[in-house]
Protein backbone atom coordinates (compact mmCIF):
# COMPACT_ATOMS: atom_id res chain seq x y z
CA UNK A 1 -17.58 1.36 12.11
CA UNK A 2 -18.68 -2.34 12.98
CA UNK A 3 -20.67 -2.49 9.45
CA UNK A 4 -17.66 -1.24 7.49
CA UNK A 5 -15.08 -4.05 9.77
CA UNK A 6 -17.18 -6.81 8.78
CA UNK A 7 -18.11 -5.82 5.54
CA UNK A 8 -21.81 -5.35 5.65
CA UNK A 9 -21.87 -3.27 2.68
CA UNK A 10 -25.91 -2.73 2.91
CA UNK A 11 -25.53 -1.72 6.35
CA UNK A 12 -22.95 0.83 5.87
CA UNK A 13 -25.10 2.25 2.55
CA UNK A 14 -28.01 3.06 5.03
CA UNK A 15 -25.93 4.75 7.48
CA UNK A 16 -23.96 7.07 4.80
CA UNK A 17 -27.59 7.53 3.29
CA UNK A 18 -28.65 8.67 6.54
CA UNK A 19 -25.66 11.06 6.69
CA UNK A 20 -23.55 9.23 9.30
CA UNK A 21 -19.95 10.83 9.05
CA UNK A 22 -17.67 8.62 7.19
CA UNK A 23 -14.65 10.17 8.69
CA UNK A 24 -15.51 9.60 12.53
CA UNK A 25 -12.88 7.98 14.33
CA UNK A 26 -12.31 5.96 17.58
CA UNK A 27 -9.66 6.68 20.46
CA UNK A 28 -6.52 5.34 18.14
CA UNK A 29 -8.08 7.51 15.66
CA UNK A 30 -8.68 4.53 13.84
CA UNK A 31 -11.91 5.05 10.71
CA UNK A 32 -14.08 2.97 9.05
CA UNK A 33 -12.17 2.74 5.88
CA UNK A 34 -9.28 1.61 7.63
CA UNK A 35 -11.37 -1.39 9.04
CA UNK A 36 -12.96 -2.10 5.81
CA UNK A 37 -9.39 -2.19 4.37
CA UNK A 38 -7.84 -4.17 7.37
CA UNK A 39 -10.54 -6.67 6.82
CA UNK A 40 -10.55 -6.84 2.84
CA UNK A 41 -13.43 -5.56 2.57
CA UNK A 42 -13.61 -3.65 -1.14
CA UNK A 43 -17.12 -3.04 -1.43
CA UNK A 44 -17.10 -1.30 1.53
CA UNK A 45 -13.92 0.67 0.98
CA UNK A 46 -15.05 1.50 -2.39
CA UNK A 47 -18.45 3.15 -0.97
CA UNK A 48 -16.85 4.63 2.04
CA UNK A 49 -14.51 6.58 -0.40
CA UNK A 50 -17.18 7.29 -2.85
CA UNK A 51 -18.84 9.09 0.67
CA UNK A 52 -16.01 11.39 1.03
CA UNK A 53 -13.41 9.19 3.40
CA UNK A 54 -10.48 10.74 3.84
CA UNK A 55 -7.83 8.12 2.22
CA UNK A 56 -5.12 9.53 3.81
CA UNK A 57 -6.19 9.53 6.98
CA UNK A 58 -3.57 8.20 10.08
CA UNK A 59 -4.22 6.76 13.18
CA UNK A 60 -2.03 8.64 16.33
CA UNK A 61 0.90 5.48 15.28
CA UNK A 62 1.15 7.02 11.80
CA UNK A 63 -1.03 3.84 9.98
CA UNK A 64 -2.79 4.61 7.40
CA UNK A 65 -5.54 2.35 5.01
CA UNK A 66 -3.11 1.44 3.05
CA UNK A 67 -0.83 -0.15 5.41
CA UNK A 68 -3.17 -2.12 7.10
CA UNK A 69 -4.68 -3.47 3.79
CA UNK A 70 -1.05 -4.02 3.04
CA UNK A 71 -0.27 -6.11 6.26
CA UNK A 72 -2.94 -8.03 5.41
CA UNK A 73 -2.75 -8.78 1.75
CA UNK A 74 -5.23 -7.63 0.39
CA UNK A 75 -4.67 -6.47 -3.56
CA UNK A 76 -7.80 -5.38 -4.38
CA UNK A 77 -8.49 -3.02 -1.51
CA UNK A 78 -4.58 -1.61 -2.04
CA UNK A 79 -5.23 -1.25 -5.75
CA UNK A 80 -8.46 0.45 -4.66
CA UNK A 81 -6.69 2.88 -2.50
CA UNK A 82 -4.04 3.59 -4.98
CA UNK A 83 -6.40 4.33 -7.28
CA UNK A 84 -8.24 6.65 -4.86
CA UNK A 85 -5.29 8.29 -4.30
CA UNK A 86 -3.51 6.63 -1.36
CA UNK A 87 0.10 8.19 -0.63
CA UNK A 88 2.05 4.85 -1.04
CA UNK A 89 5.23 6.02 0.82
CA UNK A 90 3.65 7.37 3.66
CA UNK A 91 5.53 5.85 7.31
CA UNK A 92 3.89 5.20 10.30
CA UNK A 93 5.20 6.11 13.78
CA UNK A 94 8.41 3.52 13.48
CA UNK A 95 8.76 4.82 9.80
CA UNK A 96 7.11 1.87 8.44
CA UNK A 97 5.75 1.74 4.88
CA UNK A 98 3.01 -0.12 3.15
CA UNK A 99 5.86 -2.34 1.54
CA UNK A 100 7.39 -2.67 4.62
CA UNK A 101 4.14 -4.47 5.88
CA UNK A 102 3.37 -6.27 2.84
CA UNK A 103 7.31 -7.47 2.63
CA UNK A 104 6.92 -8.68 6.88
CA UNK A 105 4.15 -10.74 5.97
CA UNK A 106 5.22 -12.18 2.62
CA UNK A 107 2.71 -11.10 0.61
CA UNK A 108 3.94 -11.12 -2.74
CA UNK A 109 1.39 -9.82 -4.70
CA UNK A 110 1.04 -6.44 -2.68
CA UNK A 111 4.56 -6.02 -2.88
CA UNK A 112 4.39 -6.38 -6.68
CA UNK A 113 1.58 -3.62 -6.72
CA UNK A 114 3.22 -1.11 -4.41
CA UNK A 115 6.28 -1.63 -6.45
CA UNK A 116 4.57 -1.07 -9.37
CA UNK A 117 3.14 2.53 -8.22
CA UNK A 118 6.49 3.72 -7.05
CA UNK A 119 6.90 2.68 -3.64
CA UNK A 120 10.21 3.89 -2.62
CA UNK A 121 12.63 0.67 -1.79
CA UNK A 122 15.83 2.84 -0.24
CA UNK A 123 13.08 4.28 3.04
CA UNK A 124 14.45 3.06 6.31
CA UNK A 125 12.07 2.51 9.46
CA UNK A 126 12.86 4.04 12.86
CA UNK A 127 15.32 0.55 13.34
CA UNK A 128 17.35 0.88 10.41
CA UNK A 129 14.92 -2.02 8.21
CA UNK A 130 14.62 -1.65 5.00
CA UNK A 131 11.95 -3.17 2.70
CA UNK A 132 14.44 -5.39 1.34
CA UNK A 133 15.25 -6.54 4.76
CA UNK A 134 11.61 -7.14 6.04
CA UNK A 135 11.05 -9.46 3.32
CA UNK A 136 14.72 -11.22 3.46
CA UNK A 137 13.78 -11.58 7.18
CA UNK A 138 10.36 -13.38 6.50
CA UNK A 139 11.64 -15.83 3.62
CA UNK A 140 10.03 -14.41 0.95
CA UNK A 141 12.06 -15.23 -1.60
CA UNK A 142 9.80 -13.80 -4.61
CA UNK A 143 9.59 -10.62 -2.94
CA UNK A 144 13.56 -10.05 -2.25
CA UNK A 145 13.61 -11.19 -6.09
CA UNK A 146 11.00 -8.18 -6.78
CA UNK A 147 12.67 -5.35 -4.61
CA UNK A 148 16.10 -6.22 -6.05
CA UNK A 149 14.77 -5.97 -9.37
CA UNK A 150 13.28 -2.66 -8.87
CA UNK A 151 16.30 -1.45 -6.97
CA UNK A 152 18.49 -2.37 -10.56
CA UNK A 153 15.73 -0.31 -12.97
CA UNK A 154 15.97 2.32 -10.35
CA UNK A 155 20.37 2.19 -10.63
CA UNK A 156 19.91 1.48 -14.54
CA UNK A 157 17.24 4.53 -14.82
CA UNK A 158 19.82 6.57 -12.85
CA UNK A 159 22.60 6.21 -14.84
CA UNK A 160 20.47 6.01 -18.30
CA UNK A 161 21.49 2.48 -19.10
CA UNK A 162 19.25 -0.52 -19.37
CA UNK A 163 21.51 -3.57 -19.70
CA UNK A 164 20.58 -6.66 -18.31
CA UNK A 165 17.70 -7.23 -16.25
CA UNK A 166 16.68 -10.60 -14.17
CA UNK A 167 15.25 -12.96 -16.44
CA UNK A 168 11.03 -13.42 -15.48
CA UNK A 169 10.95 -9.65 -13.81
CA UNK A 170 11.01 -7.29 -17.11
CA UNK A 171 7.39 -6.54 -16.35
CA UNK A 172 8.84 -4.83 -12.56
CA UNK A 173 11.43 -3.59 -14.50
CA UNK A 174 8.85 -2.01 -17.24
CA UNK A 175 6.52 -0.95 -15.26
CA UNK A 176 9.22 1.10 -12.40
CA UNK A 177 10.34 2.98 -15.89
CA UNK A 178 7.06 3.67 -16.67
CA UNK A 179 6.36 5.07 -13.20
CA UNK A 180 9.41 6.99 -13.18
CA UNK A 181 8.55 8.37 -16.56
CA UNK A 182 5.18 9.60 -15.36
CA UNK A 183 7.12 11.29 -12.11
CA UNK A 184 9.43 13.03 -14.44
CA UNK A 185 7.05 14.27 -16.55
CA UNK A 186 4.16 15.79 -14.06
């Protein structure tokens, strides 16, 4: 596990290569991949996963990879994990999402990703928070902009009208349609 937190990507190779078990956990149930993604480390995540890591996988408060990548920022490791298969709505213990974690910490462009794949806006934590409010709450202006956006193409989508949307978002906008096309159509 201390390879994969501070991404010593050679380190952890030798150890999977030597059949260490990728899925081991510590007393908060904690794996590596979750310190690889806590830590940005995408090389690692990417080679943990390729070994069989359980994406998925929650500590006993309900975090997951994603969320802690999320908290932290880092885009590449969510996109990774998204792309691996990562439940994006999953909550943790207080019912705390990825986008809840990304919107706390103002970081803008993991919102925009975990918007983009569908993250559900309208989920409420365990204290009545939503997204929107974790993000009003931290001053991240771009990010309300984002969620409120998404919200309207999710409203517009609902009622099979797309009027008016916020002038430098139609890419959100686009790419929530697209996502809800893809839903509707699996």
């Amino acid at each position: 596990m201390l390879a994969c937190k501070h991404g010593h990507t050679a380190i952890a190779r030798l150890l999977i290569d030597a059949r260490a078990e990728v899925d081991t956990f510590n007393e908060e149930h904690k794996i590596a991949l979750m310190f690889a993604c806590q830590n940005g480390h995408a090389p690692v995540a990417r080679l943990l996963i390729d070994a069989g890591a359980y994406v998925n996988a929650i500590t006993i408060n309900g975090m997951t990879a994603l969320m802690w990548a999320s908290g932290e920022g880092h885009y590449h490791v969510i996109n990774l994990l998204i792309a691996s298969g990562a439940h994006v709505n999953s909550q943790d213990a207080e019912g705390k999402t990825a986008l809840m974690f990304a919107c706390k910490n103002g970081h803008e462009e993991s919102a925009y990703l975990l918007l983009e794949h569908g993250a559900n806006i309208d989920l409420k934590d365990n204290y009545n928070h939503s997204a929107l409010e974790r993000a009003s709450d931290a001053k991240a202006d771009a990010i309300v902009d984002m969620i409120k956006t998404a919200h309207t193409a999710d409203r517009l989508l609902a009622k099979k009208d797309i009027g008016a949307v916020k002038a430098g978002q139609e890419e959100l906008f686009i790419s929530r349609i697209a996502h809800k096309l893809v839903q509707h159509f699996d």
